[in-house]
C-alpha atoms as a PDB file:
ATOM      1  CA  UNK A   1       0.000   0.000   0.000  1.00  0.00           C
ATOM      2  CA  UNK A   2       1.294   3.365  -0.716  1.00  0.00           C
ATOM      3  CA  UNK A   3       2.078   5.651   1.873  1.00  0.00           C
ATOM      4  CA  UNK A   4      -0.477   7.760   2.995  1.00  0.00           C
ATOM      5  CA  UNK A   5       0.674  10.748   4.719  1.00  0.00           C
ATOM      6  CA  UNK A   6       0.810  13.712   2.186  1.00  0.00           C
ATOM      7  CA  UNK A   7       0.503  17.172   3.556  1.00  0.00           C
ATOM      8  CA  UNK A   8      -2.046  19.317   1.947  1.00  0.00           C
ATOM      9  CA  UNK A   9      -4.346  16.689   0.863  1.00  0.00           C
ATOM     10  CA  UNK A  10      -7.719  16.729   2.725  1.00  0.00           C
ATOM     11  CA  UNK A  11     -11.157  14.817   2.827  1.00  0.00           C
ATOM     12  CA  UNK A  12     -13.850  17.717   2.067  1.00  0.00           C
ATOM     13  CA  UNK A  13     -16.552  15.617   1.586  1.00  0.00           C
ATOM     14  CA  UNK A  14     -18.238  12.176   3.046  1.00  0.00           C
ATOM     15  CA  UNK A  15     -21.434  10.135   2.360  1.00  0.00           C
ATOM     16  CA  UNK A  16     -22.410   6.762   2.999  1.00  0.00           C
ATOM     17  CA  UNK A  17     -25.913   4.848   1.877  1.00  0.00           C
ATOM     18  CA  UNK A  18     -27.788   1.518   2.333  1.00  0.00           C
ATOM     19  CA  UNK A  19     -29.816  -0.601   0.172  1.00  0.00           C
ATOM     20  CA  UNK A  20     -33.167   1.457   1.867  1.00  0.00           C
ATOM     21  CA  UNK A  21     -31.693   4.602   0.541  1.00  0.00           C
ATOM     22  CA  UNK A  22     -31.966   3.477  -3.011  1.00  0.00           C
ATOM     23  CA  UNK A  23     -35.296   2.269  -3.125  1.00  0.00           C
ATOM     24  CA  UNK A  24     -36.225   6.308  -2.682  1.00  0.00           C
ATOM     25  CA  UNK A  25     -33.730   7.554  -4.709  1.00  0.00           C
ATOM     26  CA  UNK A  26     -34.920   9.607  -8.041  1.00  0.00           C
ATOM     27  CA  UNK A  27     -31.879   9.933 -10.322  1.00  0.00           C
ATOM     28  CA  UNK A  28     -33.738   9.023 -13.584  1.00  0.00           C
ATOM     29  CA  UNK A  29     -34.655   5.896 -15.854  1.00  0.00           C
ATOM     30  CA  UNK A  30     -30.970   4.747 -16.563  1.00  0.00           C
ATOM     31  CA  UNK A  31     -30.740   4.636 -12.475  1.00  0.00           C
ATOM     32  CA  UNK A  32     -33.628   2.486 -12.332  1.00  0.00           C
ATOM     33  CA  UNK A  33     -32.034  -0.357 -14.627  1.00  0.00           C
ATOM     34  CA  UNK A  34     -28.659  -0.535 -12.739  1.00  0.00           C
ATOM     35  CA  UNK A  35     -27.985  -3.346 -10.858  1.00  0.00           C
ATOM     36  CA  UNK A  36     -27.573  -2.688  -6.989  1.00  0.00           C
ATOM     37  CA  UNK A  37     -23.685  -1.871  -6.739  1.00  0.00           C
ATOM     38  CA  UNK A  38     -23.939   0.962  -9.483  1.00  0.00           C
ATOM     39  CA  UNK A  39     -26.774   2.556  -7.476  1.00  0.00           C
ATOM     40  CA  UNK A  40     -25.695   2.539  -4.654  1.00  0.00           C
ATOM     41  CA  UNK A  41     -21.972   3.692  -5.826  1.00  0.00           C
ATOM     42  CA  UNK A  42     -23.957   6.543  -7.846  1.00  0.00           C
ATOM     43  CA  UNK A  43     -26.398   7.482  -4.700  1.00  0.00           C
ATOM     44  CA  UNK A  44     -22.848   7.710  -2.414  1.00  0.00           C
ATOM     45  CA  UNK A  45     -21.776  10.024  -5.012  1.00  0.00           C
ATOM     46  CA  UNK A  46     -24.465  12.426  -5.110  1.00  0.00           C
ATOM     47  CA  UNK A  47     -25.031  12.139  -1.429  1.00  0.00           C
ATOM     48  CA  UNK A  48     -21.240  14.036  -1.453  1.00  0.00           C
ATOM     49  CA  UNK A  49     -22.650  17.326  -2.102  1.00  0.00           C
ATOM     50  CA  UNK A  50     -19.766  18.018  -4.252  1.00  0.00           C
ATOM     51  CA  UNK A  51     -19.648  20.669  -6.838  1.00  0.00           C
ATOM     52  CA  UNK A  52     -17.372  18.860  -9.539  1.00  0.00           C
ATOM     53  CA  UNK A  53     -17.610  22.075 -11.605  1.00  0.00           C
ATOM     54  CA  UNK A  54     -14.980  24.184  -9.231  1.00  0.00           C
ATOM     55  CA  UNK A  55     -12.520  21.425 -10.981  1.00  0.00           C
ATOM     56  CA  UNK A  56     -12.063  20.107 -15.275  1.00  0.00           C
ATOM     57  CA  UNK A  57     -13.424  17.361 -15.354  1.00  0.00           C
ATOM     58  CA  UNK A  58     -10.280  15.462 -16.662  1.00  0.00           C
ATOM     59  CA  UNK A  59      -8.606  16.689 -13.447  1.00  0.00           C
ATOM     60  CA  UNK A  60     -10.611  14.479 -11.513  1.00  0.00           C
ATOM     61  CA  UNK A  61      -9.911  11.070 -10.548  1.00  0.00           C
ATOM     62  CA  UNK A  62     -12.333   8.135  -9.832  1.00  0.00           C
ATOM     63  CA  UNK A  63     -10.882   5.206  -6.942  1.00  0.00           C
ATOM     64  CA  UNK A  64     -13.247   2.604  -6.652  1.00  0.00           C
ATOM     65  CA  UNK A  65     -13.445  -0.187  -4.868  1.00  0.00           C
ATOM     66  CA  UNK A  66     -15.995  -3.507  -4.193  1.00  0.00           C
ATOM     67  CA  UNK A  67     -15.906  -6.018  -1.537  1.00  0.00           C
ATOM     68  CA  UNK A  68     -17.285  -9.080  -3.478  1.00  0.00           C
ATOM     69  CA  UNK A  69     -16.813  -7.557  -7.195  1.00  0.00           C
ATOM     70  CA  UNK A  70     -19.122  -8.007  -9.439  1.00  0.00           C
ATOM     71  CA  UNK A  71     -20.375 -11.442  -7.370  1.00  0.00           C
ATOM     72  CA  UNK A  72     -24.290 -10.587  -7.568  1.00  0.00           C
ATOM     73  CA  UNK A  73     -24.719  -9.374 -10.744  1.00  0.00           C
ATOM     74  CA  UNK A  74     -22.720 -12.328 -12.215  1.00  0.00           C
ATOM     75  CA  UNK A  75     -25.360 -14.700  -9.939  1.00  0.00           C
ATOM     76  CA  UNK A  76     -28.189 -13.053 -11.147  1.00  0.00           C
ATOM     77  CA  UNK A  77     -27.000 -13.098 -14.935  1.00  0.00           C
ATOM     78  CA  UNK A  78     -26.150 -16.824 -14.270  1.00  0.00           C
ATOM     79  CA  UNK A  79     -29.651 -17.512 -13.439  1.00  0.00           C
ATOM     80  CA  UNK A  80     -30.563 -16.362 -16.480  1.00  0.00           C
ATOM     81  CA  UNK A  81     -29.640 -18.858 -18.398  1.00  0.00           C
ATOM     82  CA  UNK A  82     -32.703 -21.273 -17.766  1.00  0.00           C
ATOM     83  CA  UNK A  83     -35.334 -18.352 -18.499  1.00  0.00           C
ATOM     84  CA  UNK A  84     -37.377 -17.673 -21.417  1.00  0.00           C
ATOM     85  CA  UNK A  85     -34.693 -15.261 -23.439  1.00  0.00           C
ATOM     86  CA  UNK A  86     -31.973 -16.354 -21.759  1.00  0.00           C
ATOM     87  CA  UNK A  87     -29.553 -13.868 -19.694  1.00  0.00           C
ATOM     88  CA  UNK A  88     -30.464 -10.075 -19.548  1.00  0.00           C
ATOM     89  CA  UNK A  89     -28.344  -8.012 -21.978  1.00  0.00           C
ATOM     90  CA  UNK A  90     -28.816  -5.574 -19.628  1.00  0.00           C
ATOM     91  CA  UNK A  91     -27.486  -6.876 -16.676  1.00  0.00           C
ATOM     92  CA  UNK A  92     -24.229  -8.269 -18.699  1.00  0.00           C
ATOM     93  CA  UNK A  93     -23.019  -4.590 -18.721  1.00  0.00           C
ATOM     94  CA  UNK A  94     -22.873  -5.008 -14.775  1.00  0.00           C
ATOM     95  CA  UNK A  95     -20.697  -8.186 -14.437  1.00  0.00           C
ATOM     96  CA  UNK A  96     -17.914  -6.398 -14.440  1.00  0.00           C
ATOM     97  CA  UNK A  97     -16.391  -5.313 -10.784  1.00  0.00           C
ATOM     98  CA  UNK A  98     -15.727  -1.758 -12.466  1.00  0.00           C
ATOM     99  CA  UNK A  99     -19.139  -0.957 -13.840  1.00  0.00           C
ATOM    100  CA  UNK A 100     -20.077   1.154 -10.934  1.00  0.00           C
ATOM    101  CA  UNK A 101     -16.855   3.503 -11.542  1.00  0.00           C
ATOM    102  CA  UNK A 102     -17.914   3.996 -15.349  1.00  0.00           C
ATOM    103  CA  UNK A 103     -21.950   4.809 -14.008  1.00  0.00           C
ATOM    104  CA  UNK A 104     -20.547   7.954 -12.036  1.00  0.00           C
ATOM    105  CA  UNK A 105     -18.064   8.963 -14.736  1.00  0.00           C
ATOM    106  CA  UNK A 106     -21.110   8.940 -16.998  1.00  0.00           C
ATOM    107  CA  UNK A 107     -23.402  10.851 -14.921  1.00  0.00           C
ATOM    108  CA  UNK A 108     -20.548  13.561 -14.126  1.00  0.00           C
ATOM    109  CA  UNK A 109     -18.630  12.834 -17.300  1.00  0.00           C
ATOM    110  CA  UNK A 110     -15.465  12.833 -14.931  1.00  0.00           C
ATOM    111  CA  UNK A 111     -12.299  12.200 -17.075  1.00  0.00           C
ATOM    112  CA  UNK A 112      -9.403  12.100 -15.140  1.00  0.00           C
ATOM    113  CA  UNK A 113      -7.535   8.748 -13.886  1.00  0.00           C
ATOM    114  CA  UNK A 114      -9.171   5.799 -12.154  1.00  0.00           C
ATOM    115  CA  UNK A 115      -8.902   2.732 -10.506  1.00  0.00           C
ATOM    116  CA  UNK A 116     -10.612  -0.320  -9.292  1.00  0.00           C
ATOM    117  CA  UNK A 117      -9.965  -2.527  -6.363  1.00  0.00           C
ATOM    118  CA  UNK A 118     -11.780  -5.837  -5.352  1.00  0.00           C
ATOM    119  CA  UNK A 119     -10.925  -5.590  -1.867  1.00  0.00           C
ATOM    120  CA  UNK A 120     -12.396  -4.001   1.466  1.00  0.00           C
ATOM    121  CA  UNK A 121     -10.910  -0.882   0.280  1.00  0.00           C
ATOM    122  CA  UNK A 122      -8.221  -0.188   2.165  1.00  0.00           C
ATOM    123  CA  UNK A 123      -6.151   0.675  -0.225  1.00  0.00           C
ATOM    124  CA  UNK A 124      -8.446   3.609  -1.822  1.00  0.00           C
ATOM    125  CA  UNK A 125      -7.502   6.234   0.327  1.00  0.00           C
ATOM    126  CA  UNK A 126      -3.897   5.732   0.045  1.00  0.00           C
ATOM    127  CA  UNK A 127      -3.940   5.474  -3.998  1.00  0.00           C
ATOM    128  CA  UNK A 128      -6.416   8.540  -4.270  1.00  0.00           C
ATOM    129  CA  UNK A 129      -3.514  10.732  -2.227  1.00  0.00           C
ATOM    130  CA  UNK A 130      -0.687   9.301  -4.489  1.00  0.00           C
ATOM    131  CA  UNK A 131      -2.805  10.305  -7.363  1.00  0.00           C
ATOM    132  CA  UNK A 132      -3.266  13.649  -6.172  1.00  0.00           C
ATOM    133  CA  UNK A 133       0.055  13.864  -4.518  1.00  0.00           C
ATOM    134  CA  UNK A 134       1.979  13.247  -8.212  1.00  0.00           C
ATOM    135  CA  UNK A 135       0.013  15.880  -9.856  1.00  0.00           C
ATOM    136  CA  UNK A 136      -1.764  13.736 -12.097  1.00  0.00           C
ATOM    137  CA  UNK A 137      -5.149  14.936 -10.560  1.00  0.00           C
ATOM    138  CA  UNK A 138      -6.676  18.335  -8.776  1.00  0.00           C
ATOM    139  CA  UNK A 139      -9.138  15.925  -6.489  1.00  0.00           C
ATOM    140  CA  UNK A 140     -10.499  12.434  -6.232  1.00  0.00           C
ATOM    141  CA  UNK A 141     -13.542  10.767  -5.729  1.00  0.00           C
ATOM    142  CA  UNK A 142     -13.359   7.709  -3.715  1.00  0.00           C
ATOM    143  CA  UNK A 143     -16.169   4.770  -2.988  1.00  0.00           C
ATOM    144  CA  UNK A 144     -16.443   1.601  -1.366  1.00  0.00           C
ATOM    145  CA  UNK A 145     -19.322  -1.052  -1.635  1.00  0.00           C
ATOM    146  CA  UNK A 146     -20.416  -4.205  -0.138  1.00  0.00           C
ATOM    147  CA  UNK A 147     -23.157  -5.892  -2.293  1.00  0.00           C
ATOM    148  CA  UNK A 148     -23.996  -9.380  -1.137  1.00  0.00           C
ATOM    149  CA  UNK A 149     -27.288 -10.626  -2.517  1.00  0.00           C
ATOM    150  CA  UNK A 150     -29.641 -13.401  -1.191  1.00  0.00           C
ATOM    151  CA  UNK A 151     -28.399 -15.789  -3.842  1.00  0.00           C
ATOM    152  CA  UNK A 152     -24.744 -14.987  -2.971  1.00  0.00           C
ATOM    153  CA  UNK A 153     -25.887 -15.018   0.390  1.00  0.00           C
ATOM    154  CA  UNK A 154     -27.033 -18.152   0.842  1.00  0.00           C
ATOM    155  CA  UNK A 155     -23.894 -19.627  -1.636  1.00  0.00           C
ATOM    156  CA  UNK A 156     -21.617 -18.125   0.758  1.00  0.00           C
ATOM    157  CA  UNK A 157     -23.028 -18.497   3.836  1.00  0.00           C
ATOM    158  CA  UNK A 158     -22.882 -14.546   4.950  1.00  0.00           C
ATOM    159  CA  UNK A 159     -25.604 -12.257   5.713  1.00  0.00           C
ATOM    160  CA  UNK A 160     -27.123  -9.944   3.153  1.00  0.00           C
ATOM    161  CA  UNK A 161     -25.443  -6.358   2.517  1.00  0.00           C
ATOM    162  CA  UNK A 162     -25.924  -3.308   0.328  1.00  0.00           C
ATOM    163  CA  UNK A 163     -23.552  -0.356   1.737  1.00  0.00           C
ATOM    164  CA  UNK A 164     -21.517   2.204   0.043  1.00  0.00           C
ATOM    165  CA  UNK A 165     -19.937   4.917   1.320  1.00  0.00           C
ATOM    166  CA  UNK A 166     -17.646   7.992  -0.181  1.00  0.00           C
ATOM    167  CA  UNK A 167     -15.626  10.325   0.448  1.00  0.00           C
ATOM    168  CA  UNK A 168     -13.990  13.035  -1.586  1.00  0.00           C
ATOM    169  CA  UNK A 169     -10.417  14.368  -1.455  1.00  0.00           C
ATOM    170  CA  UNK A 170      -8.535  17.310  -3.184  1.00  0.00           C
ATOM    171  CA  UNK A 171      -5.135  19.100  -2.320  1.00  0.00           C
ATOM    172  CA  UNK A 172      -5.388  22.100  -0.344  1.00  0.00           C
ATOM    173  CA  UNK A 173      -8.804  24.272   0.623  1.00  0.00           C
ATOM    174  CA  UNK A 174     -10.072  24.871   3.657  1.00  0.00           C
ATOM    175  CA  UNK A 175     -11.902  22.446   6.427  1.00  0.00           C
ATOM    176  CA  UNK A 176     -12.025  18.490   5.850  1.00  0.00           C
ATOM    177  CA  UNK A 177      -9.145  16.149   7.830  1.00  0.00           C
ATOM    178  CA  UNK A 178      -5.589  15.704   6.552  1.00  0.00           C
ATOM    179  CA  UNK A 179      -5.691  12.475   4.595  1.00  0.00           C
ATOM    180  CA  UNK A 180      -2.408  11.617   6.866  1.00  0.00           C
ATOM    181  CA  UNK A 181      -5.008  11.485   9.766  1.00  0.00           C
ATOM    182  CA  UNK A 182      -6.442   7.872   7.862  1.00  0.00           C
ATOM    183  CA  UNK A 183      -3.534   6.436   7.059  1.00  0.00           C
ATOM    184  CA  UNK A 184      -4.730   2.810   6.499  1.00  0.00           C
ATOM    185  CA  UNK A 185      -7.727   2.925   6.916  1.00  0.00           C
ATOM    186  CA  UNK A 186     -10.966   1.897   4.702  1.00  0.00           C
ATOM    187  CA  UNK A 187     -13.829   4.573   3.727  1.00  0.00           C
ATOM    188  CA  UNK A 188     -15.993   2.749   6.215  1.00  0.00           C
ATOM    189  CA  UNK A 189     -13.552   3.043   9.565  1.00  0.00           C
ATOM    190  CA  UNK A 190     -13.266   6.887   8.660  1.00  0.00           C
ATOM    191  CA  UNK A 191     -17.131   7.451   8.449  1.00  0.00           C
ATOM    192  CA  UNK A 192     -17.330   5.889  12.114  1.00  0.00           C
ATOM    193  CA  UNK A 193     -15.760   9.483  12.884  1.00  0.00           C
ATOM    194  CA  UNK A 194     -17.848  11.587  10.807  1.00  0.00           C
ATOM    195  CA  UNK A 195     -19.988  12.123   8.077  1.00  0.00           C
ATOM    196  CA  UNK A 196     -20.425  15.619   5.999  1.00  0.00           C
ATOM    197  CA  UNK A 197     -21.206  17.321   2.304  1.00  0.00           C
ATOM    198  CA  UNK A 198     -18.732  19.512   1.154  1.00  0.00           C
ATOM    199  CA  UNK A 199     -21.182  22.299   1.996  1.00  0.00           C
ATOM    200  CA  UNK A 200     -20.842  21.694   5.777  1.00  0.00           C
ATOM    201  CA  UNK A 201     -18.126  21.855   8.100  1.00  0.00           C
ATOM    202  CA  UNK A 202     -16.888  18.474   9.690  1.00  0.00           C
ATOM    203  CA  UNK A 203     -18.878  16.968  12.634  1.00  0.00           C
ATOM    204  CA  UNK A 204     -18.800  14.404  14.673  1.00  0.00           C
ATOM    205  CA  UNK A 205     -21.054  11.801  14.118  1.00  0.00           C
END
């Protein structure tokens, strides 16, 4: 894992959602025929707050990462197989672990560099500074999800999950936490702190 502590970079911005949270979301049609990860990467996104005009948009870098991959959608597109039609074009697009990162470069048309990570995610943080740190982007948006469907569920023997969280980092500008502050740790453990849109001022949570 890269090293983490790089003065001048900050987190301005946090979110985290749940599968409940995307059942009332209203982001339009093409939202609606996602499958789970990309909605709830997407709803983590928006829930930022962040203004991704004060920046070009090929100056900003996506980090993503996903716990299982692309594990549910490729069980659901699996099942597929023995239905009238066979497997959903649709849901092909999504059996790829990276198809949430190319939903919210769509929807912001965000240009810059990105990565993707099966994994916890506790390298995102760490890569998003580096990124930032070497000049090669002006900020970074970094998300985290957990989808683990009934079908995986029950495959794997581990409880049902639908979380993402985000958080959003840039160098320099006022208020956020020094990314050195995280070192190591995942989206998730830095949430437990606090939770804010980039048009509030840190809180605890």
């Amino acid at each position: 894992m890269t090293d983490c502590h790089h003065s001048g970079i900050v987190v301005t911005a946090t979110s985290e959602v749940s599968g409940e949270d995307v059942a009332t979301a209203r982001l339009g049609t093409r939202f609606g025929r996602m499958d789970l990860a990309s909605q709830l990467a997407l709803l983590a996104v928006e829930k930022l707050g962040v203004n991704f005009d004060e920046c070009p948009r090929d100056r900003i870098a996506l980090v993503f990462a996903s716990c299982a991959g692309s594990l549910s959608s490729d069980a659901e597109y699996w099942k597929g197989r023995d239905q009238a039609g066979g497997p959903s074009p649709t849901l092909f697009t999504y059996t790829l672990p990276s198809a949430p990162l190319g939903e919210i470069a769509i929807r912001h048309r965000i240009t810059g560099p990105n990565l993707c990570f099966v994994s916890e995610g506790g390298e995102v943080l760490a890569e998003a500074a580096e990124l930032l740190r070497r000049g090669e982007a002006d900020g970074c948006v970094c998300v985290s999800v957990n989808v683990v469907s009934p079908t995986v569920a029950e495959f794997l023997g581990t409880p049902v999950t639908a979380h993402a969280c985000a958080a959003f980092l840039r160098r320099g500008g006022p208020g956020g936490r020094e990314v050195g502050d995280v070192a190591g740790q995942t989206l998730q453990q830095i949430l437990g702190g606090a939770t804010y849109s980039k048009s509030q001022k840190p809180s605890a949570k």
